[in-house]
Protein backbone atom coordinates (compact mmCIF):
# COMPACT_ATOMS: atom_id res chain seq x y z
CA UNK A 1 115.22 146.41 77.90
CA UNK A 2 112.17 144.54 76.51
CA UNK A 3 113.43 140.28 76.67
CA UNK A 4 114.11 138.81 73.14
CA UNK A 5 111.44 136.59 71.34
CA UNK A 6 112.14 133.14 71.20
CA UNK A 7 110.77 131.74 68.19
CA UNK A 8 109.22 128.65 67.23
CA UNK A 9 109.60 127.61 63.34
CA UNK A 10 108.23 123.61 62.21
CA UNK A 11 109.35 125.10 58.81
CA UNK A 12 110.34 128.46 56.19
CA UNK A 13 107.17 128.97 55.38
CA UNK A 14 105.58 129.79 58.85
CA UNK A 15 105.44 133.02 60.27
CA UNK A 16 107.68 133.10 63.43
CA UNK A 17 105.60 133.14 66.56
CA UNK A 18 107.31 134.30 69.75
CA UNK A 19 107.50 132.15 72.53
CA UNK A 20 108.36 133.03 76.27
CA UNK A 21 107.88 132.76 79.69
CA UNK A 22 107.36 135.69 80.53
CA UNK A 23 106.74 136.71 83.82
CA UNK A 24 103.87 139.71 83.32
CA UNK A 25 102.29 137.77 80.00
CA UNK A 26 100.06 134.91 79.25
CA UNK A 27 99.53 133.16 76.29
CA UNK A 28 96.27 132.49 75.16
CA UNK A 29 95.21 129.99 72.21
CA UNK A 30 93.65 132.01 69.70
CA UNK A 31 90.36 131.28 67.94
CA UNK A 32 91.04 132.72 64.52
CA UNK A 33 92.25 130.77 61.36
CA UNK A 34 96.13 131.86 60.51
CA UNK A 35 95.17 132.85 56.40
CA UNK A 36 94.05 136.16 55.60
CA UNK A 37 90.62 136.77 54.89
CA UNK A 38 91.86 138.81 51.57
CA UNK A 39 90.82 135.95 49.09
CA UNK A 40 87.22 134.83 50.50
CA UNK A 41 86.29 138.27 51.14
CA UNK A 42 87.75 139.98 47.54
CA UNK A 43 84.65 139.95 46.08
CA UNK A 44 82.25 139.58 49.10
CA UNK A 45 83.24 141.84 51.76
CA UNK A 46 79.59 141.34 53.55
CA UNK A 47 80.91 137.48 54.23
CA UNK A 48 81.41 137.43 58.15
CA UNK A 49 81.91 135.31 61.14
CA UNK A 50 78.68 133.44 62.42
CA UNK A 51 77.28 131.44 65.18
CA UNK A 52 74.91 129.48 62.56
CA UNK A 53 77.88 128.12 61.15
CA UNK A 54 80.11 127.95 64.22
CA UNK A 55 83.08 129.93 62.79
CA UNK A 56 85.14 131.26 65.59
CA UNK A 57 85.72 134.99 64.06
CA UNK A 58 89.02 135.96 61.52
CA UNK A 59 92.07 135.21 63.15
CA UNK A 60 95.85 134.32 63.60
CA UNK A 61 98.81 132.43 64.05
CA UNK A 62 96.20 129.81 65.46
CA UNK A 63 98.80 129.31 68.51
CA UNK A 64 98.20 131.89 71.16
CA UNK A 65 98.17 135.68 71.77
CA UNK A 66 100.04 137.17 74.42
CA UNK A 67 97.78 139.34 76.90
CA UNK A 68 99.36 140.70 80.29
CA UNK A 69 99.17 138.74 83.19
CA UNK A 70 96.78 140.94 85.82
CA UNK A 71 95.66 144.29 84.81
CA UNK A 72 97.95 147.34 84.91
CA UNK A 73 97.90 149.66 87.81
CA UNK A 74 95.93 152.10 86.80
CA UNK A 75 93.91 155.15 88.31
CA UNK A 76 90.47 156.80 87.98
CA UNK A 77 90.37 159.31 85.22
CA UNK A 78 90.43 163.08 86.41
CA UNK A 79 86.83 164.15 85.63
CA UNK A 80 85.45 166.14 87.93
CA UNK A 81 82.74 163.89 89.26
CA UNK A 82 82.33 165.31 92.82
CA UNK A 83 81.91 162.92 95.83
CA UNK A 84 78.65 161.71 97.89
CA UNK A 85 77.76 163.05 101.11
CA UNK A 86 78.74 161.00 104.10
CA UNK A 87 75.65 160.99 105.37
CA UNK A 88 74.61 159.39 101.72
CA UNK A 89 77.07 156.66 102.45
CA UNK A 90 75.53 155.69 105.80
CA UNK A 91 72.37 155.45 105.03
CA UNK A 92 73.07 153.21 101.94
CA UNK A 93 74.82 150.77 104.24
CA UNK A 94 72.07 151.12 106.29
CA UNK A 95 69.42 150.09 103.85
CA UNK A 96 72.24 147.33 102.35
CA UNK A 97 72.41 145.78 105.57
CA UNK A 98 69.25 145.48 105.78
CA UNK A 99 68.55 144.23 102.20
CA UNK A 100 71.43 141.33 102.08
CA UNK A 101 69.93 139.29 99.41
CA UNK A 102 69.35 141.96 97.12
CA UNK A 103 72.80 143.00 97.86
CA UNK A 104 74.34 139.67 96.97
CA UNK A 105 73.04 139.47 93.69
CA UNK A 106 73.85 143.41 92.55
CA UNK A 107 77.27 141.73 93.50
CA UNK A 108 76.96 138.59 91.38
CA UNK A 109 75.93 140.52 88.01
CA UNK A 110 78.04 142.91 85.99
CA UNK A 111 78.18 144.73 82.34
CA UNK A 112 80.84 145.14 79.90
CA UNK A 113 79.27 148.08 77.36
CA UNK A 114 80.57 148.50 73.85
CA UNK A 115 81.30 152.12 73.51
CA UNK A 116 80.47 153.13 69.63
CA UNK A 117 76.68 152.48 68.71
CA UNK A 118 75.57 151.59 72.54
CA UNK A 119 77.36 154.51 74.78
CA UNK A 120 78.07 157.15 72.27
CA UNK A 121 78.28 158.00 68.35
CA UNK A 122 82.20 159.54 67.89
CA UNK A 123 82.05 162.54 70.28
CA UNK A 124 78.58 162.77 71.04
CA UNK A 125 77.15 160.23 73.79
CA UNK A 126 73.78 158.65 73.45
CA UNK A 127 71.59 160.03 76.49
CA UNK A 128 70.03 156.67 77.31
CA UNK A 129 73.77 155.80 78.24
CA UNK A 130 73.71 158.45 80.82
CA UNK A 131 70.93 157.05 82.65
CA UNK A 132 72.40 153.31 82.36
CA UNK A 133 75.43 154.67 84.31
CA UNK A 134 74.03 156.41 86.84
CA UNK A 135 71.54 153.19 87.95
CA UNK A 136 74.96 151.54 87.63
CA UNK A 137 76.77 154.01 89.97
CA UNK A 138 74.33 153.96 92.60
CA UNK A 139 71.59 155.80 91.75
CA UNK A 140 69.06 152.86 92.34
CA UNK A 141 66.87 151.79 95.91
CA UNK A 142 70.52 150.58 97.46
CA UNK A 143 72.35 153.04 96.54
CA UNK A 144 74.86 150.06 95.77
CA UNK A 145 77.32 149.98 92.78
CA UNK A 146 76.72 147.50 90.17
CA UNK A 147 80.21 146.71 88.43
CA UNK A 148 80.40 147.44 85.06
CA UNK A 149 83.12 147.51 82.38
CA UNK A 150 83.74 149.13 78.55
CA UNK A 151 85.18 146.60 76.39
CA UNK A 152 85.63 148.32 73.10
CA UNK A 153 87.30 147.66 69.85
CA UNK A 154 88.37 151.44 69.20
CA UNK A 155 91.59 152.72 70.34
CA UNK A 156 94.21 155.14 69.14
CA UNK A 157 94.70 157.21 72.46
CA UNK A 158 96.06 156.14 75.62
CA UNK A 159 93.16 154.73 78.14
CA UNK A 160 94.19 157.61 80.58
CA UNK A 161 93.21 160.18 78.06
CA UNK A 162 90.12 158.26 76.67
CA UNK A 163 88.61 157.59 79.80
CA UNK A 164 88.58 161.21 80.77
CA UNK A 165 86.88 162.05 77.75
CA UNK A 166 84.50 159.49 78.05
CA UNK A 167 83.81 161.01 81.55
CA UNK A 168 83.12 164.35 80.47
CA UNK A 169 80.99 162.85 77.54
CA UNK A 170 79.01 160.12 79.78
CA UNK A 171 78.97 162.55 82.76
CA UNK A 172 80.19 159.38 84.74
CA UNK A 173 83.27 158.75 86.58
CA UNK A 174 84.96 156.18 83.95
CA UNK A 175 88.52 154.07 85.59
CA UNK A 176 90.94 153.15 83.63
CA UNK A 177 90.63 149.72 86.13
CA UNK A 178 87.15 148.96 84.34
CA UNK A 179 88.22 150.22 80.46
CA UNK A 180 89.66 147.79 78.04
CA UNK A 181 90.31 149.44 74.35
CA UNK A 182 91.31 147.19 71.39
CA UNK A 183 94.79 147.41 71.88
CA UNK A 184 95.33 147.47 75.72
CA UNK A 185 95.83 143.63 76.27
CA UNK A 186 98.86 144.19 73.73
CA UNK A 187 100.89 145.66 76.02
CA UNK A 188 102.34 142.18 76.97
CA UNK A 189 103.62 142.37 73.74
CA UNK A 190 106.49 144.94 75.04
CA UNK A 191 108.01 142.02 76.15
CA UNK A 192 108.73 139.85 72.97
CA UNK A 193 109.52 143.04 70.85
CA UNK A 194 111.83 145.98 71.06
CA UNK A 195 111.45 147.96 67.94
CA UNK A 196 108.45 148.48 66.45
CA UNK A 197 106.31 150.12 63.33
CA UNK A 198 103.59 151.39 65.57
CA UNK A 199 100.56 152.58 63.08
CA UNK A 200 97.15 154.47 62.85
CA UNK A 201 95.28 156.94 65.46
CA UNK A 202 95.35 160.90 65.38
CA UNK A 203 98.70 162.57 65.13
CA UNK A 204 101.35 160.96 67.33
CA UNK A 205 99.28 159.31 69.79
CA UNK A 206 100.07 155.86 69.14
CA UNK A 207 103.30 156.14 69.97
CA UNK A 208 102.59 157.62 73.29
CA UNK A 209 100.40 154.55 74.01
CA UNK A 210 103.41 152.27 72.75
CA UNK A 211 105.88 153.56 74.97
CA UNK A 212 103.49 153.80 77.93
CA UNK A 213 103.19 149.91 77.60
CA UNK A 214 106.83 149.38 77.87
CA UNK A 215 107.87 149.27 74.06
CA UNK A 216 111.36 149.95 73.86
CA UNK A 217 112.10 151.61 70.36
CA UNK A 218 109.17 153.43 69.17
CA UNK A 219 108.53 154.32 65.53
CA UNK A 220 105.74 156.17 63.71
CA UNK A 221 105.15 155.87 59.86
CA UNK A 222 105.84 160.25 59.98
CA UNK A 223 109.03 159.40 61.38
CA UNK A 224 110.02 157.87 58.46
CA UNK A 225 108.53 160.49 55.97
CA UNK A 226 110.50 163.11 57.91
CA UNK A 227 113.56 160.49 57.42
CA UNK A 228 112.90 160.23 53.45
CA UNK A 229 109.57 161.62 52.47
CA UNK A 230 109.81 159.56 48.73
CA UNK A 231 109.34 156.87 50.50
CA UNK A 232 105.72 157.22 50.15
CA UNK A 233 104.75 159.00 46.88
CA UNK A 234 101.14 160.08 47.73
CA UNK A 235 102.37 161.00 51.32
CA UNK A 236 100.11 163.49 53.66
CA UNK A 237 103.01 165.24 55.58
CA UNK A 238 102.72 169.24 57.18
CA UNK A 239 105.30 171.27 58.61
CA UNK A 240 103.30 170.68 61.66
CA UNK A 241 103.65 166.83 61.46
CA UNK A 242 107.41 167.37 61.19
CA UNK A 243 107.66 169.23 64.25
CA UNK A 244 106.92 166.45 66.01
CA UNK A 245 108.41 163.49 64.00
CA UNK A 246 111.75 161.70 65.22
CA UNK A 247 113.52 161.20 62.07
CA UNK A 248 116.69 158.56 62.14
CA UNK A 249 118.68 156.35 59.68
CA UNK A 250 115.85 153.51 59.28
CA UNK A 251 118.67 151.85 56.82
CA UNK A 252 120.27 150.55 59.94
CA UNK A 253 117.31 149.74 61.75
CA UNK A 254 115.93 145.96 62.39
CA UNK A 255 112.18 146.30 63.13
CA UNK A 256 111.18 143.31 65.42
CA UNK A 257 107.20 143.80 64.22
CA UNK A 258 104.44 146.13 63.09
CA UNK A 259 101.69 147.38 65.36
CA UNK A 260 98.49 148.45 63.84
CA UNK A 261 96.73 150.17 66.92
CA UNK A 262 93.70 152.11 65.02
CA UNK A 263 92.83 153.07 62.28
CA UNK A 264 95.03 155.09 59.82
CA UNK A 265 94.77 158.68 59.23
CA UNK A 266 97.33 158.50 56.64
CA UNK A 267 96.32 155.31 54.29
CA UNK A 268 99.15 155.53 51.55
CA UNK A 269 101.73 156.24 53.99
CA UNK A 270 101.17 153.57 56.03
CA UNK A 271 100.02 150.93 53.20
CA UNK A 272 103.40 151.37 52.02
CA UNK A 273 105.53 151.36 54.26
CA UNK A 274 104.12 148.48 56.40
CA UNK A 275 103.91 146.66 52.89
CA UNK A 276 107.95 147.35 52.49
CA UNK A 277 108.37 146.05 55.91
CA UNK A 278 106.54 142.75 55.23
CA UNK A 279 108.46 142.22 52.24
CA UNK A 280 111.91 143.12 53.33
CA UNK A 281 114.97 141.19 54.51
CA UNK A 282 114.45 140.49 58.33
CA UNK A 283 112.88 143.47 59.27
CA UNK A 284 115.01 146.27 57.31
CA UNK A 285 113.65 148.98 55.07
CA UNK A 286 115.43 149.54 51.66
CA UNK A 287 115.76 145.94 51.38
CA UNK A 288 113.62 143.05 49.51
CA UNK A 289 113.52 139.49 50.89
CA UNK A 290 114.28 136.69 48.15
CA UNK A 291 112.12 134.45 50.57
CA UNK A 292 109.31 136.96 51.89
CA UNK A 293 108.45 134.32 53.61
CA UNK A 294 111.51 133.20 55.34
CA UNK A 295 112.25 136.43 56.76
CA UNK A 296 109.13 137.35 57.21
CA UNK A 297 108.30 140.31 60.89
CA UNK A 298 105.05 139.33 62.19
CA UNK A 299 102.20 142.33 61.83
CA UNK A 300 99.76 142.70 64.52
CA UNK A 301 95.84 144.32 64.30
CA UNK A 302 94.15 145.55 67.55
CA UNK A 303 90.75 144.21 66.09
CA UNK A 304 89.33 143.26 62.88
CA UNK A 305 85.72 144.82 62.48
CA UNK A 306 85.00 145.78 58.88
CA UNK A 307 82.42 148.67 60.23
CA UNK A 308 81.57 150.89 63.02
CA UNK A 309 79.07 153.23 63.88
CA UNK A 310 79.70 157.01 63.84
CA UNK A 311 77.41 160.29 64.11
CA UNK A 312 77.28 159.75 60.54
CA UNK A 313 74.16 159.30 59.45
CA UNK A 314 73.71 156.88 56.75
CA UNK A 315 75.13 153.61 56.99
CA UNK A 316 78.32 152.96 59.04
CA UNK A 317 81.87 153.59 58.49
CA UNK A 318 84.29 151.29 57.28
CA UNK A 319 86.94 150.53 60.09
CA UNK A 320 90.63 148.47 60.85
CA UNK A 321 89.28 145.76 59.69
CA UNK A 322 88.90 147.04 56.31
CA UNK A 323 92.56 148.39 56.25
CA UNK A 324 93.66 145.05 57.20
CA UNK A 325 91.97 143.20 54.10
CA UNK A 326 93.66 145.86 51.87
CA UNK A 327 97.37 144.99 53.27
CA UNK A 328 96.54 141.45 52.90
CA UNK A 329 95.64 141.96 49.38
CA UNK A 330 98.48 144.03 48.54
CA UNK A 331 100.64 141.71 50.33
CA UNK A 332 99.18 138.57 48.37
CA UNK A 333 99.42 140.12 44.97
CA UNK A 334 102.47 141.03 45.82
CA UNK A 335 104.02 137.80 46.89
CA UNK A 336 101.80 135.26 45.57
CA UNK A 337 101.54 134.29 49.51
CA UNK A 338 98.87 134.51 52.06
CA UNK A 339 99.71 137.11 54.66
CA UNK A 340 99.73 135.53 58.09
CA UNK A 341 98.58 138.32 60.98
CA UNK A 342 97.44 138.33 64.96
CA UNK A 343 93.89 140.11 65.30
CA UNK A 344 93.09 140.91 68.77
CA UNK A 345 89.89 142.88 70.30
CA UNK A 346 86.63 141.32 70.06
CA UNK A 347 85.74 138.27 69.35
CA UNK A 348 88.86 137.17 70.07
CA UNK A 349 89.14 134.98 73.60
CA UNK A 350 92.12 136.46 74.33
CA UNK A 351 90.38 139.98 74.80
CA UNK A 352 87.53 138.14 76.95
CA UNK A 353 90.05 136.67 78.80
CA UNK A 354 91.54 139.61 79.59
CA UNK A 355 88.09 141.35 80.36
CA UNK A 356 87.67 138.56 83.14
CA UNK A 357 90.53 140.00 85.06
CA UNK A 358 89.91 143.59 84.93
CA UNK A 359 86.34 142.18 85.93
CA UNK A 360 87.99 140.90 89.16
CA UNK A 361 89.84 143.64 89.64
CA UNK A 362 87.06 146.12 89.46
CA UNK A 363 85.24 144.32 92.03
CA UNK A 364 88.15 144.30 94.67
CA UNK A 365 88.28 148.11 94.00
CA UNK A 366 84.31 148.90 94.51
CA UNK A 367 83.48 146.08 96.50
CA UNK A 368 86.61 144.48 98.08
CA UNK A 369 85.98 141.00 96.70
CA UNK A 370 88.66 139.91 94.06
CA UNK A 371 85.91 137.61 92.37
CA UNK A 372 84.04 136.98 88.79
CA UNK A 373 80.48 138.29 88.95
CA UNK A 374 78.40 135.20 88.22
CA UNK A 375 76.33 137.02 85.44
CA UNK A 376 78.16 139.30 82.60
CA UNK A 377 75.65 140.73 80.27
CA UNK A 378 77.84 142.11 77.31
CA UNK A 379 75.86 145.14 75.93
CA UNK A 380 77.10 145.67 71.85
CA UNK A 381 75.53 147.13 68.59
CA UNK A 382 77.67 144.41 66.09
CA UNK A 383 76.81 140.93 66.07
CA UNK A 384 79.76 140.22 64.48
CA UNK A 385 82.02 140.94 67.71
CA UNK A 386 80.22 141.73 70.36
CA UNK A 387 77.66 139.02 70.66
CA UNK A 388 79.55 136.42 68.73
CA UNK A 389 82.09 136.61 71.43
CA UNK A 390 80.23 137.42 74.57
CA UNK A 391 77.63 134.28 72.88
CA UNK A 392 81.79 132.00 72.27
CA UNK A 393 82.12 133.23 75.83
CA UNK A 394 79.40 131.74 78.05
CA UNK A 395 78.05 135.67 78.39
CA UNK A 396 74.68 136.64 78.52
CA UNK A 397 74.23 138.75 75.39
CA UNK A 398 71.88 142.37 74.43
CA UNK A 399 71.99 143.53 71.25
CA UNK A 400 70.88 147.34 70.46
CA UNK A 401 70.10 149.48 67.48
CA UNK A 402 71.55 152.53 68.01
CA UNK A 403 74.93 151.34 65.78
CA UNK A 404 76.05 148.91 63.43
CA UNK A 405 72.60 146.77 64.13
CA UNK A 406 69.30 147.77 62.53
CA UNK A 407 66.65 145.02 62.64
CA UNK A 408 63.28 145.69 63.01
CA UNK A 409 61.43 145.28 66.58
CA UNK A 410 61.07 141.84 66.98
CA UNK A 411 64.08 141.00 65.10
CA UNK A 412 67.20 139.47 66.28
CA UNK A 413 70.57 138.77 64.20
CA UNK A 414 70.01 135.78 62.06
CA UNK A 415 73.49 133.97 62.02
CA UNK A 416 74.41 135.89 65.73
CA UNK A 417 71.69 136.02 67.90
CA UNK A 418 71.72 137.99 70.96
CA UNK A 419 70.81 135.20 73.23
CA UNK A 420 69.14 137.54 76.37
CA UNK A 421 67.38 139.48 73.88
CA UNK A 422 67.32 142.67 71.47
CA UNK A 423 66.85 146.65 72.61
CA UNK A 424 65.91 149.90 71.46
CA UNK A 425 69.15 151.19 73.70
CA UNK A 426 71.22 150.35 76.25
CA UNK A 427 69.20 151.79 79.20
CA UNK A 428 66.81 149.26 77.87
CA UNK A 429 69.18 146.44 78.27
CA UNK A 430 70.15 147.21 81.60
CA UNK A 431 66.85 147.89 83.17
CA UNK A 432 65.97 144.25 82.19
CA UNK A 433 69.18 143.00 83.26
CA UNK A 434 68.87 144.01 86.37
CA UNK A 435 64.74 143.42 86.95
CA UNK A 436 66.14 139.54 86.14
CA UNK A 437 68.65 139.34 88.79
CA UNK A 438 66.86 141.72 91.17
CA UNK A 439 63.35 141.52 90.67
CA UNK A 440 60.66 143.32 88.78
CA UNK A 441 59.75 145.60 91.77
CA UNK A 442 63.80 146.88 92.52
CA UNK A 443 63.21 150.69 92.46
CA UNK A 444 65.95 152.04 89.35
CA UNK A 445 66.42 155.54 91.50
CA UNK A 446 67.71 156.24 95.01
CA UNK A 447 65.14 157.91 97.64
CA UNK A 448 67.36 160.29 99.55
CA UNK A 449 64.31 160.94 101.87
CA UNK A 450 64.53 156.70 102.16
CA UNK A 451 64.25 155.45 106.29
CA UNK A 452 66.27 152.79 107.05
CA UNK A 453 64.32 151.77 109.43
CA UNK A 454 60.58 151.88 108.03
CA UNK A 455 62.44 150.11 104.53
CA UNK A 456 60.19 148.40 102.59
CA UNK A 457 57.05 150.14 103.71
CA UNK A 458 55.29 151.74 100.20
CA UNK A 459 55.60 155.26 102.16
CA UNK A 460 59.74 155.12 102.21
CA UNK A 461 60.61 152.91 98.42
CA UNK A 462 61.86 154.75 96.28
CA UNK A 463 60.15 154.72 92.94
CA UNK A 464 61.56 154.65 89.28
């Protein structure tokens, strides 16, 4: 049974933040301001975080987030990738031996990709992507692997059953051990909570990923339609959606918080029902606080971007971030109060934190060195997560146009500038990545016809 949250109150009016010490969780301060965005951005939703003016993003409690430790143990996803020839293997620790310098700093630079607008538009990869993973996965004049990992602020699925998609889309072996979705570090909240309002994503899936993080009493806003369906009025509810639901008394149920994990496929449903949550009596549905904000349950977002790129194509989609503003709204107009949330995902430190570990991690799996590459170059389409936070982070920074970015060549994000540089795609960004820390001349294909022995000779290099 998940531990109970300790909480820590200076007075009524502030939102109780769990405290613990907890043996799987840290706590990491968080770089967002605790007031909703609702009021600055009612009548200027373009008004974003920015390096110019040295904002740190839209944020939180202003205390700390709660990410897990170390990484969960996790496995490589079940694509069929095939495996390389022994004899491949030999001669690439042939030619690695023999290139030790170049080998050293393949080891001391790694990538963390955005997924939507630099790897792939919804279900349909970009093809430059391809060709960025394959250099990545060996296919370059060492035949070495070059660590890489996706840091992305979609979720909605577990990361088993996303990373074997992405597989089949990329055609690249994707790990769970190098994928980080908006909502994975909150895992480590499993062990403050026990029940839980766990919203957004396709179907039931979000509870799947709730309970395979160790959440204790799972509950889905269909649940509760299949409970009382007038609870929401302009409800989208099948037969099909009830076969599935797990209907209870929710009278008699304390909820301990509210999860948003992605973004909602039922808007109405879930606008109400998290907003009767918020303004209940400790957690209890069919009730209304006379304090809101004395018995407040804390709500938590996976990530707060307002867009994101799709294979839409006109401008981009709106995105959690945009469903968020909309509950704080509600919930101010409502209350007369400021709503008081937790955003993780990008920019948030907590998430880059995190990323550092599964980093380490990746490296003791392909390389067997439990180490921090000295180089990340964080590969993203929105300047307004990815390179605000990679820039926050001490990351070197590429910013593409194939998503939410659009500038003209030349151009670079006014208030978040990419700070290695702007590209046409990510293949782009990687080949100059990599000509930095390895040189101009390293060859971007392997030569299987490539002699150890005569390596370095014009006759045996491969070329790109």
């Amino acid at each position: 049974m998940a531990s109970r949250p300790n909480y820590s109150r200076t007075n009524s009016n502030i939102l109780p933040i769990p405290s613990s010490d907890g043996v799987n969780t840290v706590e990491i301060p968080s770089s967002r301001s605790a007031i909703s965005d609702a009021a600055a951005l009612m009548h200027n939703l373009s008004l974003s975080p920015s390096m110019k003016e040295r904002r740190s993003s839209r944020n939180s409690f202003g205390t700390s987030l709660p990410i897990p430790r170390s990484p969960r143990h996790s496995h490589l996803s079940p694509a069929k990738t095939g495996r390389p020839y022994v004899s491949r293997d030999i001669l690439t620790s042939q030619v690695q031996d023999m290139s030790s310098e170049k080998v050293e700093a393949a080891k001391n630079m790694a990538f963390a990709f955005d997924i939507d607008g630099v790897l792939a538009h919804g279900p349909e990869p970009i093809e430059e992507a391809k060709e960025a993973l394959k250099i990545l996965n060996g296919d370059n004049e060492l035949g070495i692997k070059i660590p890489y990992i996706l840091l992305t602020n979609g979720g909605g699925k577990t990361e088993v059953a996303r990373c074997a998609q992405l597989s089949e889309m990329l055609e690249a072996p994707i790990s769970t051990d190098q994928f980080i979705q908006s909502h994975t570090p909150m895992q480590a909240l499993s062990e403050y909570y026990e029940t839980v309002l766990v919203c957004g994503g396709e179907g039931y899936k979000v509870r799947e990923v709730a309970e395979t993080y160790g959440f204790q009493n799972v509950v889905h806003p269909k649940d509760i339609l299949a409970w009382d369906p007038t609870i929401s009025p302009w409800r989208s509810f099948s037969e099909a959606d009830r076969v599935d639901a797990k209907p209870r008394d929710f009278s008699k149920m304390k909820f301990d918080a509210i999860l948003v994990f992605a973004d909602s496929y039922d808007y109405a449903t879930d606008f109400q029902i998290i907003m009767d949550l918020l303004i209940s009596e400790d957690g209890k549905l069919l009730t209304k606080a006379e304090d809101p904000l004395a018995s407040r349950i804390p709500i938590y977002f996976s990530q707060g971007d307002l867009v994101f790129p799709t294979n839409h194509k006109g401008l981009p989609r709106l995105t959690q971030g945009a469903f968020r503003i909309a509950i704080e709204a509600q919930y101010k107009a409502l209350t007369g109060c400021e709503l008081e949330r937790v955003v993780y995902g990008k920019p948030e430190r907590a998430t880059y934190t995190y990323a550092d570990e599964v980093l380490k991690h990746w490296m003791e799996e392909i390389h067997n060195e439990n180490r921090l590459p000295k180089n990340v170059y964080m590969v993203g389409d929105n300047p307004q997560s990815d390179i605000i936070g990679g820039n926050m982070y001490g990351w070197n920074t590429c910013l593409v146009r194939t998503g939410v970015f659009k500038g003209k060549e030349g151009e670079n994000d006014a208030n978040n500038p990419a700070n290695f540089g702007v590209f046409n795609n990510v293949l782009d960004a990687v080949k100059a990545a990599i000509r930095k820390e390895l040189g101009q001349d390293f060859k971007l294909k392997w030569n299987p016809k490539v002699n150890p022995v005569l390596h370095g000779d014009e006759n045996s290099a491969a070329v790109e």
